[in-house]
N, C-alpha and C. Protein backbone atom coordinates (compact mmCIF):
# COMPACT_ATOMS: atom_id res chain seq x y z
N UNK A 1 -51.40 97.76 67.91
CA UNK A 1 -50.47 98.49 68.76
C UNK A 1 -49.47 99.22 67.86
N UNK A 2 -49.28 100.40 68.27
CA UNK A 2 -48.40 101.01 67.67
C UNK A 2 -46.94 100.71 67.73
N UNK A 3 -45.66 101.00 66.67
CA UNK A 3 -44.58 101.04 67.28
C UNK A 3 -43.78 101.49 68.17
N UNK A 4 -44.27 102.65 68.47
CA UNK A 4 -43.50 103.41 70.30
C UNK A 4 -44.05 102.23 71.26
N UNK A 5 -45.10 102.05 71.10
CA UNK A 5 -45.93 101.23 72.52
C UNK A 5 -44.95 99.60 71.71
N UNK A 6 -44.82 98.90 71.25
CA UNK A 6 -44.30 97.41 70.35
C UNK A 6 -42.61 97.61 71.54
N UNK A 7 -42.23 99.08 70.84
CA UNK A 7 -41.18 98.93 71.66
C UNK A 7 -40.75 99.10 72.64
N UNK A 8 -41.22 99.80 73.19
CA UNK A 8 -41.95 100.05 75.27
C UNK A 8 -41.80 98.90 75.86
N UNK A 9 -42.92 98.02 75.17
CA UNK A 9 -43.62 96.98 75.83
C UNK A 9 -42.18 95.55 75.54
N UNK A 10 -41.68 95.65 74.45
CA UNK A 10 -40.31 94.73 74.16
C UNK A 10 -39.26 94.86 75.16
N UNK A 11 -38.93 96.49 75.44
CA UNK A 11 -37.73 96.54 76.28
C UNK A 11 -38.26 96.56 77.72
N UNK A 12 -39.22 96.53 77.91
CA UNK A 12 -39.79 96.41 79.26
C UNK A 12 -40.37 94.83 79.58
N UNK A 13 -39.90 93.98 78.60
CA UNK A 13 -40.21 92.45 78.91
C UNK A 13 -39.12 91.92 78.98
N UNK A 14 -37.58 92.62 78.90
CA UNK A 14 -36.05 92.32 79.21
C UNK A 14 -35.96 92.17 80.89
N UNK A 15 -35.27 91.29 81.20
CA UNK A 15 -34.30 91.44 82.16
C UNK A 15 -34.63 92.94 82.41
N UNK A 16 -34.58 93.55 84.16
CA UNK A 16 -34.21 94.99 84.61
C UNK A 16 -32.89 95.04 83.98
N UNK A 17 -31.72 94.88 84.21
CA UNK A 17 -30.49 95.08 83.75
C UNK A 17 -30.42 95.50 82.56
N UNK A 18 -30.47 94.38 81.70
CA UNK A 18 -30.91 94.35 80.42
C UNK A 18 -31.93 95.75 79.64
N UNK A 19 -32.85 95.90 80.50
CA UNK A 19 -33.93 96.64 79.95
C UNK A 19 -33.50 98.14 80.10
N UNK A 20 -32.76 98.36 81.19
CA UNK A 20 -32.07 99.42 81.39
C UNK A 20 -31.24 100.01 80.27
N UNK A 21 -30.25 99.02 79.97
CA UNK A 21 -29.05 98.88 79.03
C UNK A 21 -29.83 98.73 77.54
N UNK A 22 -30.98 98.62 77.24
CA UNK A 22 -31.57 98.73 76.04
C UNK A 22 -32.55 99.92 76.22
N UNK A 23 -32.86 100.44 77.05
CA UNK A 23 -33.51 101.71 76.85
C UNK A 23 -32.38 102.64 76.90
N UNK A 24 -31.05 102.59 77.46
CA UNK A 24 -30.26 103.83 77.06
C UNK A 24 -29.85 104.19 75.88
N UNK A 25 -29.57 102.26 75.34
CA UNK A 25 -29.27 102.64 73.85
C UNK A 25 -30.77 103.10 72.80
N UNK A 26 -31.33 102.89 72.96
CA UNK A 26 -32.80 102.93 72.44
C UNK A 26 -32.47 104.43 72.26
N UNK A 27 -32.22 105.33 73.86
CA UNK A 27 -31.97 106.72 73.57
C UNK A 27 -30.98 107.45 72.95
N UNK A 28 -29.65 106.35 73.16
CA UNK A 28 -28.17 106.79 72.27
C UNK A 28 -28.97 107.11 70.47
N UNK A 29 -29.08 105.98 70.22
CA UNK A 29 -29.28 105.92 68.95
C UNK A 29 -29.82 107.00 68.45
N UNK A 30 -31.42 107.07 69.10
CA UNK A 30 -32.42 108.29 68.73
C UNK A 30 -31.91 109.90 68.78
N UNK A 31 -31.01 109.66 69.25
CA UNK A 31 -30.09 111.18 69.41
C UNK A 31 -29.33 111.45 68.50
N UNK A 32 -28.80 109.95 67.89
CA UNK A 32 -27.54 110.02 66.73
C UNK A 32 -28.31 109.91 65.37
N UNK A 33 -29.77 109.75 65.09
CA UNK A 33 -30.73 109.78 64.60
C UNK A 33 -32.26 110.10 64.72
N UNK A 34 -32.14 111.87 65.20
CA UNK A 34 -33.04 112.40 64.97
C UNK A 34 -34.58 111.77 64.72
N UNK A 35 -35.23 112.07 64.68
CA UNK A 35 -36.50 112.03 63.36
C UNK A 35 -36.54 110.78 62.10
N UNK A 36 -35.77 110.17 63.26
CA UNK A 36 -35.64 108.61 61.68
C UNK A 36 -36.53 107.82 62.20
N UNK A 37 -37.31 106.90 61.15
CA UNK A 37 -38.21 106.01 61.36
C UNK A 37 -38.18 104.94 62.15
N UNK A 38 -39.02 104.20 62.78
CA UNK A 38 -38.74 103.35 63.83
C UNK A 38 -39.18 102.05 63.37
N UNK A 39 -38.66 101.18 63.39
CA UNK A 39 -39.17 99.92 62.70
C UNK A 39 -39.51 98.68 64.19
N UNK A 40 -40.32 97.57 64.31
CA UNK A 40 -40.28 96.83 65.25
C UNK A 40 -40.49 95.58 64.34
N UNK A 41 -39.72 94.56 64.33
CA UNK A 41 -39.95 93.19 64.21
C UNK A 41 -39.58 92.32 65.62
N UNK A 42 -41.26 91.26 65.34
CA UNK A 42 -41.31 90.78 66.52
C UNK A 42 -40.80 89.20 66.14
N UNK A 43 -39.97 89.04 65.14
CA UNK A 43 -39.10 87.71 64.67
C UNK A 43 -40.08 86.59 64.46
N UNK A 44 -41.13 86.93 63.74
CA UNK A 44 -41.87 85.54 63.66
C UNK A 44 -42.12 85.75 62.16
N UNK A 45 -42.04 85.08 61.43
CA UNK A 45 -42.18 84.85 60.04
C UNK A 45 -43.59 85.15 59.28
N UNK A 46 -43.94 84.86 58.11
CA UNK A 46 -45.71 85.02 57.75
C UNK A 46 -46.16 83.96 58.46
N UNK A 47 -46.08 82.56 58.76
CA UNK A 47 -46.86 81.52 59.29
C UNK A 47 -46.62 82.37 60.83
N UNK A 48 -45.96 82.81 61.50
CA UNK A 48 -46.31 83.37 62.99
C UNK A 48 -45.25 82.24 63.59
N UNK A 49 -44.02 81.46 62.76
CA UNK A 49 -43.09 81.15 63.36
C UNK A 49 -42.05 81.58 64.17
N UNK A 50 -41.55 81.53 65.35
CA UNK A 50 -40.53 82.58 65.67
C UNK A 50 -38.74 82.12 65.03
N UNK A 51 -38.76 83.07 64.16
CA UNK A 51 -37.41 82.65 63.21
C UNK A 51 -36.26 83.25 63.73
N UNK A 52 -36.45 84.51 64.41
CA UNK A 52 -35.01 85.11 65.20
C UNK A 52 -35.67 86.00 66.43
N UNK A 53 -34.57 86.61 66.93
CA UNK A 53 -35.08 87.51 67.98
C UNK A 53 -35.51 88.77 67.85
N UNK A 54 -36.61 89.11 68.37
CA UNK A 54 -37.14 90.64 67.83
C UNK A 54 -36.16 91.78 67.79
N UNK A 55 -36.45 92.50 67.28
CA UNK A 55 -35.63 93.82 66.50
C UNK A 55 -36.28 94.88 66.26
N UNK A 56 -35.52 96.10 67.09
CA UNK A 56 -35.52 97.41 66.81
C UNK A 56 -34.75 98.11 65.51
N UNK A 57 -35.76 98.49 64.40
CA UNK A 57 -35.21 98.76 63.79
C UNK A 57 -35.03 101.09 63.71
N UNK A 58 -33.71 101.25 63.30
CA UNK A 58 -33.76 102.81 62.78
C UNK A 58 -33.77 103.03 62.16
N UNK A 59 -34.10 104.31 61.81
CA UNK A 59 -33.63 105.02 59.59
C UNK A 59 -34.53 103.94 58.82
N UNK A 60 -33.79 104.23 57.40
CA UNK A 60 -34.27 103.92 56.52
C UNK A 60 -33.32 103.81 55.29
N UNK A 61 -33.39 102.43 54.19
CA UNK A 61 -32.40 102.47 53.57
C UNK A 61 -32.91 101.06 52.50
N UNK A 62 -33.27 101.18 51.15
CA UNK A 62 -33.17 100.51 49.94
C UNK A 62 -32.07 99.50 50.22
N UNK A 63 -31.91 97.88 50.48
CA UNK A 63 -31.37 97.43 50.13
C UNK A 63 -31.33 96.43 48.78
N UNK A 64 -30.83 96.42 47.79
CA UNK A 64 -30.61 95.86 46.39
C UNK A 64 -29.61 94.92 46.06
N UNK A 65 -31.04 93.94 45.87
CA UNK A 65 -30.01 92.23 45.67
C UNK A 65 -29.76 92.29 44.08
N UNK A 66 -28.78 91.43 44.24
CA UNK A 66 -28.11 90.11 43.27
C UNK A 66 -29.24 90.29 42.33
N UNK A 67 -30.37 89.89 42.51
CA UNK A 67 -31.51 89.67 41.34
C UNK A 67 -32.55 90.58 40.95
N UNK A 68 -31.73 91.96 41.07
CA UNK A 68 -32.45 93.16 41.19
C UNK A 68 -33.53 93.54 41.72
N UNK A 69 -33.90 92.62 43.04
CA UNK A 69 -35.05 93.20 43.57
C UNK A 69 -34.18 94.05 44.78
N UNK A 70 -35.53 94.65 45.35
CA UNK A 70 -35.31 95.33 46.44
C UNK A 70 -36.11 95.61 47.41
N UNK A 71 -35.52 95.96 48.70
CA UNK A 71 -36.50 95.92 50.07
C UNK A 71 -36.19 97.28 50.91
N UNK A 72 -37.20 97.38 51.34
CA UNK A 72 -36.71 98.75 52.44
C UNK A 72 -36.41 97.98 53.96
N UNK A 73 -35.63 98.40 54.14
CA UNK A 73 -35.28 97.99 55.83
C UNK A 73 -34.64 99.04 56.60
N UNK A 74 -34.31 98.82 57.96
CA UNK A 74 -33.81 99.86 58.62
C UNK A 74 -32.50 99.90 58.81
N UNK A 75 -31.53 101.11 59.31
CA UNK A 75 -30.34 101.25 59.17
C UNK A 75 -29.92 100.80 60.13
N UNK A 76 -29.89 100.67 61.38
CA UNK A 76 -29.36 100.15 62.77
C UNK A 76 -30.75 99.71 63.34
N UNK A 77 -30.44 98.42 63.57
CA UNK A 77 -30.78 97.55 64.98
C UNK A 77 -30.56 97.18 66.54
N UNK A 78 -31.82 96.85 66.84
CA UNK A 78 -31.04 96.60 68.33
C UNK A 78 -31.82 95.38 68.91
N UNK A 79 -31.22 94.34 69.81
CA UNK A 79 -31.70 93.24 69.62
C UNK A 79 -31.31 92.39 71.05
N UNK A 80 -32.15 91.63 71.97
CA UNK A 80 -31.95 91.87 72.93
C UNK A 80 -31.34 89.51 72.30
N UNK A 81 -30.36 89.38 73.08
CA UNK A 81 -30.20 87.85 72.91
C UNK A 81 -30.07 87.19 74.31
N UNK A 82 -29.82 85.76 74.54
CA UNK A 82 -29.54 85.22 75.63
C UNK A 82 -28.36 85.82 76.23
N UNK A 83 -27.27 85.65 75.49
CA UNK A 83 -25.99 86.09 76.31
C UNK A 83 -25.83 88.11 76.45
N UNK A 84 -26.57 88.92 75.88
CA UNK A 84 -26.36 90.18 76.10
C UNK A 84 -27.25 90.87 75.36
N UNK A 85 -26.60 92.21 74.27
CA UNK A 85 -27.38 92.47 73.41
C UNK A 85 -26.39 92.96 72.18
N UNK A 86 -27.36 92.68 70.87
CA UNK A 86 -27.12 93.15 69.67
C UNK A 86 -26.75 94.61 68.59
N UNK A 87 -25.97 94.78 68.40
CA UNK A 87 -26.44 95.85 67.78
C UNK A 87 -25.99 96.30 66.35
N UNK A 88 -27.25 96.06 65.39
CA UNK A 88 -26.46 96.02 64.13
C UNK A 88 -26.61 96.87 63.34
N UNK A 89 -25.11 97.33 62.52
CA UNK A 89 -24.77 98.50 61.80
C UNK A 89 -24.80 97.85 60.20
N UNK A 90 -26.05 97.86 59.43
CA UNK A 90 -26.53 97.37 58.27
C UNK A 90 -25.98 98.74 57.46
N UNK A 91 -25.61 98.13 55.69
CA UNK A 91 -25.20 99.23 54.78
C UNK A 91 -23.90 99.59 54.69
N UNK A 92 -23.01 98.54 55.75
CA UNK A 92 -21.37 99.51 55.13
C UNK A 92 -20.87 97.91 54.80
N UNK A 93 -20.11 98.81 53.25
CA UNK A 93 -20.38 97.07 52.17
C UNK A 93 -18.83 96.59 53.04
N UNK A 94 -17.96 97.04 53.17
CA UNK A 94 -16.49 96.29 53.58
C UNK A 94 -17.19 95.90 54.50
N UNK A 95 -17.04 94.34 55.27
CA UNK A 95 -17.51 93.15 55.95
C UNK A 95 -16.83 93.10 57.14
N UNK A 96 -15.18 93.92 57.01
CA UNK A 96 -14.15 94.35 57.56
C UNK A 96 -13.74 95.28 58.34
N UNK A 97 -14.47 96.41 58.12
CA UNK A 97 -14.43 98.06 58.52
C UNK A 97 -14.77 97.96 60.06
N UNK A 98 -16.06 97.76 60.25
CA UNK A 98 -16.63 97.64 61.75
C UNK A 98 -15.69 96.75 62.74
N UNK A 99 -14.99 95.59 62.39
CA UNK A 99 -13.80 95.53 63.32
C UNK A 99 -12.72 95.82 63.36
N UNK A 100 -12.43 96.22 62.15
CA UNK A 100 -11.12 96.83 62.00
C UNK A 100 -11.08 98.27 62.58
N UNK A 101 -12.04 98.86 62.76
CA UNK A 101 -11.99 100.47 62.78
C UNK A 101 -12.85 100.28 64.50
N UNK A 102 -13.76 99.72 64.86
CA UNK A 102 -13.82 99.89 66.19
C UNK A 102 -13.62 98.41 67.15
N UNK A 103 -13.07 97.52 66.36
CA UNK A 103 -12.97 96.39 67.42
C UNK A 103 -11.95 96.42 68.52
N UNK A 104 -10.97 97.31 68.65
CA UNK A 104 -10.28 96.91 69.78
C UNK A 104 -10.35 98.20 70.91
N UNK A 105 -11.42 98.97 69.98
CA UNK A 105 -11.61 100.43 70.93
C UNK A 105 -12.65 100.42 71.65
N UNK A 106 -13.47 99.05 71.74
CA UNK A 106 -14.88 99.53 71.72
C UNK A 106 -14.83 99.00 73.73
N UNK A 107 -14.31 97.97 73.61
CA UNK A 107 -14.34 97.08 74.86
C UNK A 107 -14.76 95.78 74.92
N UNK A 108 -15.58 95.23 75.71
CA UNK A 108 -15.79 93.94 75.89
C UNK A 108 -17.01 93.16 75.19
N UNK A 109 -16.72 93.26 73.77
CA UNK A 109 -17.59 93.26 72.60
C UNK A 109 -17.23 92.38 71.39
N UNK A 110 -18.11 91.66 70.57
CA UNK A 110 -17.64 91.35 69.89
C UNK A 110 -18.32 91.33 68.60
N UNK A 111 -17.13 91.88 67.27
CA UNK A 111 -17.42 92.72 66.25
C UNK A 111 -16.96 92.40 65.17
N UNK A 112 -18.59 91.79 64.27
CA UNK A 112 -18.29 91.46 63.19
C UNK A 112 -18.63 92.01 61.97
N UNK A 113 -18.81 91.67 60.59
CA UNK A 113 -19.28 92.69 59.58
C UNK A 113 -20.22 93.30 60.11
N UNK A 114 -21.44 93.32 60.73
CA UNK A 114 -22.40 94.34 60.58
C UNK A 114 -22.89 94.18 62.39
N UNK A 115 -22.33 93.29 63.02
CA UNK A 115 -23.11 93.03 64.24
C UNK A 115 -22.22 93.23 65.44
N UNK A 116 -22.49 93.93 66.26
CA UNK A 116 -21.87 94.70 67.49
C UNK A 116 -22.42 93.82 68.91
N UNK A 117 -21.38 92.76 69.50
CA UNK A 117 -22.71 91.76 70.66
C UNK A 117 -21.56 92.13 71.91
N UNK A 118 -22.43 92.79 72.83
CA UNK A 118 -21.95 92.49 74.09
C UNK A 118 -23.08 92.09 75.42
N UNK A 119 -22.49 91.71 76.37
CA UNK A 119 -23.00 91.73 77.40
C UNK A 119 -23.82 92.27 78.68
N UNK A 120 -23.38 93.77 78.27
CA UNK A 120 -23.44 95.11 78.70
C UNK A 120 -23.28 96.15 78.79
N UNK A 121 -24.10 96.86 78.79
CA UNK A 121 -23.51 98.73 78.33
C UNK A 121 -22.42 98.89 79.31
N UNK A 122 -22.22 98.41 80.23
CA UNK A 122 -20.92 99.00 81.42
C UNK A 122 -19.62 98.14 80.22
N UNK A 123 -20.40 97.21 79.74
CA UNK A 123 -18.39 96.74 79.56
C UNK A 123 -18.16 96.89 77.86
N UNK A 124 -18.24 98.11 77.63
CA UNK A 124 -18.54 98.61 76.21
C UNK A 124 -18.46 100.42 76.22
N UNK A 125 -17.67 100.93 75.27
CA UNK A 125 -17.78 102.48 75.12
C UNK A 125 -19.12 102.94 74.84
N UNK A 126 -19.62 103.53 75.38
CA UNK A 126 -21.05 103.97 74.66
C UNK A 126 -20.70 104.92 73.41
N UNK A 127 -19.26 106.31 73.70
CA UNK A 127 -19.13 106.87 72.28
C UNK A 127 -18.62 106.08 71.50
N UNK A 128 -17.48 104.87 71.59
CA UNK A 128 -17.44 104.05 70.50
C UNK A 128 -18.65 103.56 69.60
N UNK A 129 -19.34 103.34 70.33
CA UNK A 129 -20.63 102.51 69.66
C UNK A 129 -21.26 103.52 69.08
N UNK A 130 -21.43 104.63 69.33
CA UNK A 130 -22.28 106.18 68.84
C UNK A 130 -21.58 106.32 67.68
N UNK A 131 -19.95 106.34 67.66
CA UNK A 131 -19.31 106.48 66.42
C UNK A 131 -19.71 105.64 65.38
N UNK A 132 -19.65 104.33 65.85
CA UNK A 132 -19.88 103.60 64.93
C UNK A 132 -21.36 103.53 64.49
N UNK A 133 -22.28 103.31 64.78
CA UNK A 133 -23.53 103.72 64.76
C UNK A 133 -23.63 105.11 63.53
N UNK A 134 -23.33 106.35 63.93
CA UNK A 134 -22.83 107.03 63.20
C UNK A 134 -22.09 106.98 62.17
N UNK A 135 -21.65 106.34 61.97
CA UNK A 135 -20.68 105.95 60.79
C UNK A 135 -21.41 104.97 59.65
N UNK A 136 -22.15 104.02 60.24
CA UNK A 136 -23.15 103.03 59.83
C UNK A 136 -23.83 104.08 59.22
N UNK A 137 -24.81 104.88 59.32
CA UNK A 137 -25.88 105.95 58.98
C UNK A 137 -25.17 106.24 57.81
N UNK A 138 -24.01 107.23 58.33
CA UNK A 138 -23.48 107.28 56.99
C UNK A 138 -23.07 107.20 55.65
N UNK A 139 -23.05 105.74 55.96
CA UNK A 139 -22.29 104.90 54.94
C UNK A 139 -23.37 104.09 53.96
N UNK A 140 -24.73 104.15 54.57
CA UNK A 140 -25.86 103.55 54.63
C UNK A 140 -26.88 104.44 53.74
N UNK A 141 -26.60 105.71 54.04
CA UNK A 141 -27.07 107.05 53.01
C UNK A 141 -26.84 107.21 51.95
N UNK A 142 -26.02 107.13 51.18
CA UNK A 142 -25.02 107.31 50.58
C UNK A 142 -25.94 105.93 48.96
């Protein structure tokens, strides 16, 4: 299966509510990122363990460890959890920035170094989150 159909078939196995509120962002994003690559992890490890919750990944971006290796991964995520959904802004090194710069603008969210969790697109800015999202890309390029 391809990744358009991986992620079709992911946000269409959400909650209606839910699935709604992850296909808009699905479309926010793709707007604030063009033509960027689409990544799908379905959170199960090499043995086919399930280790976290599946993930939409965007873009594209070299990350480089401590022990000079390196991995390609994607620039923003999106991630559906029990209590709402995920959304993470990978690549901006201050741990600090993302709540300091949109935590008290964003709404009913909560915002840590790289991970954006709310409950619902209604109780959340959608351009806050575009900014930041945007800003993530940015910072992530570079």
């Amino acid at each position: 299966m391809n990744i358009p159909a991986q992620i079709k078939n992911y946000i269409d196995s959400q909650p209606v509510a839910k699935a709604a509120d992850m296909q808009t962002l699905h479309r926010l994003i793709q707007k604030a990122m063009p033509a960027c690559k689409l990544w799908f992890l379905d959170g199960k490890n090499a043995e086919g363990k399930v280790v976290s919750n599946p993930n939409i990944g965007y873009g594209f971006q070299v990350v480089k460890y401590a022990d000079g290796t390196a991995k390609e991964f994607y620039q923003i995520g999106l991630s559906a959890n029990t209590t709402g959904i995920s959304v993470y802004i990978l690549g901006i090194e201050d741990k600090k920035y993302l709540a300091e710069t949109y935590g008290k603008k964003i709404g009913k969210a909560s915002v840590t170094g790289y991970c954006i969790r709310f409950k619902a697109l209604k109780d959340i800015s959608a351009d806050v989150l575009e900014a930041a999202i945007r800003d993530g890309v940015q910072a992530s390029a570079h």
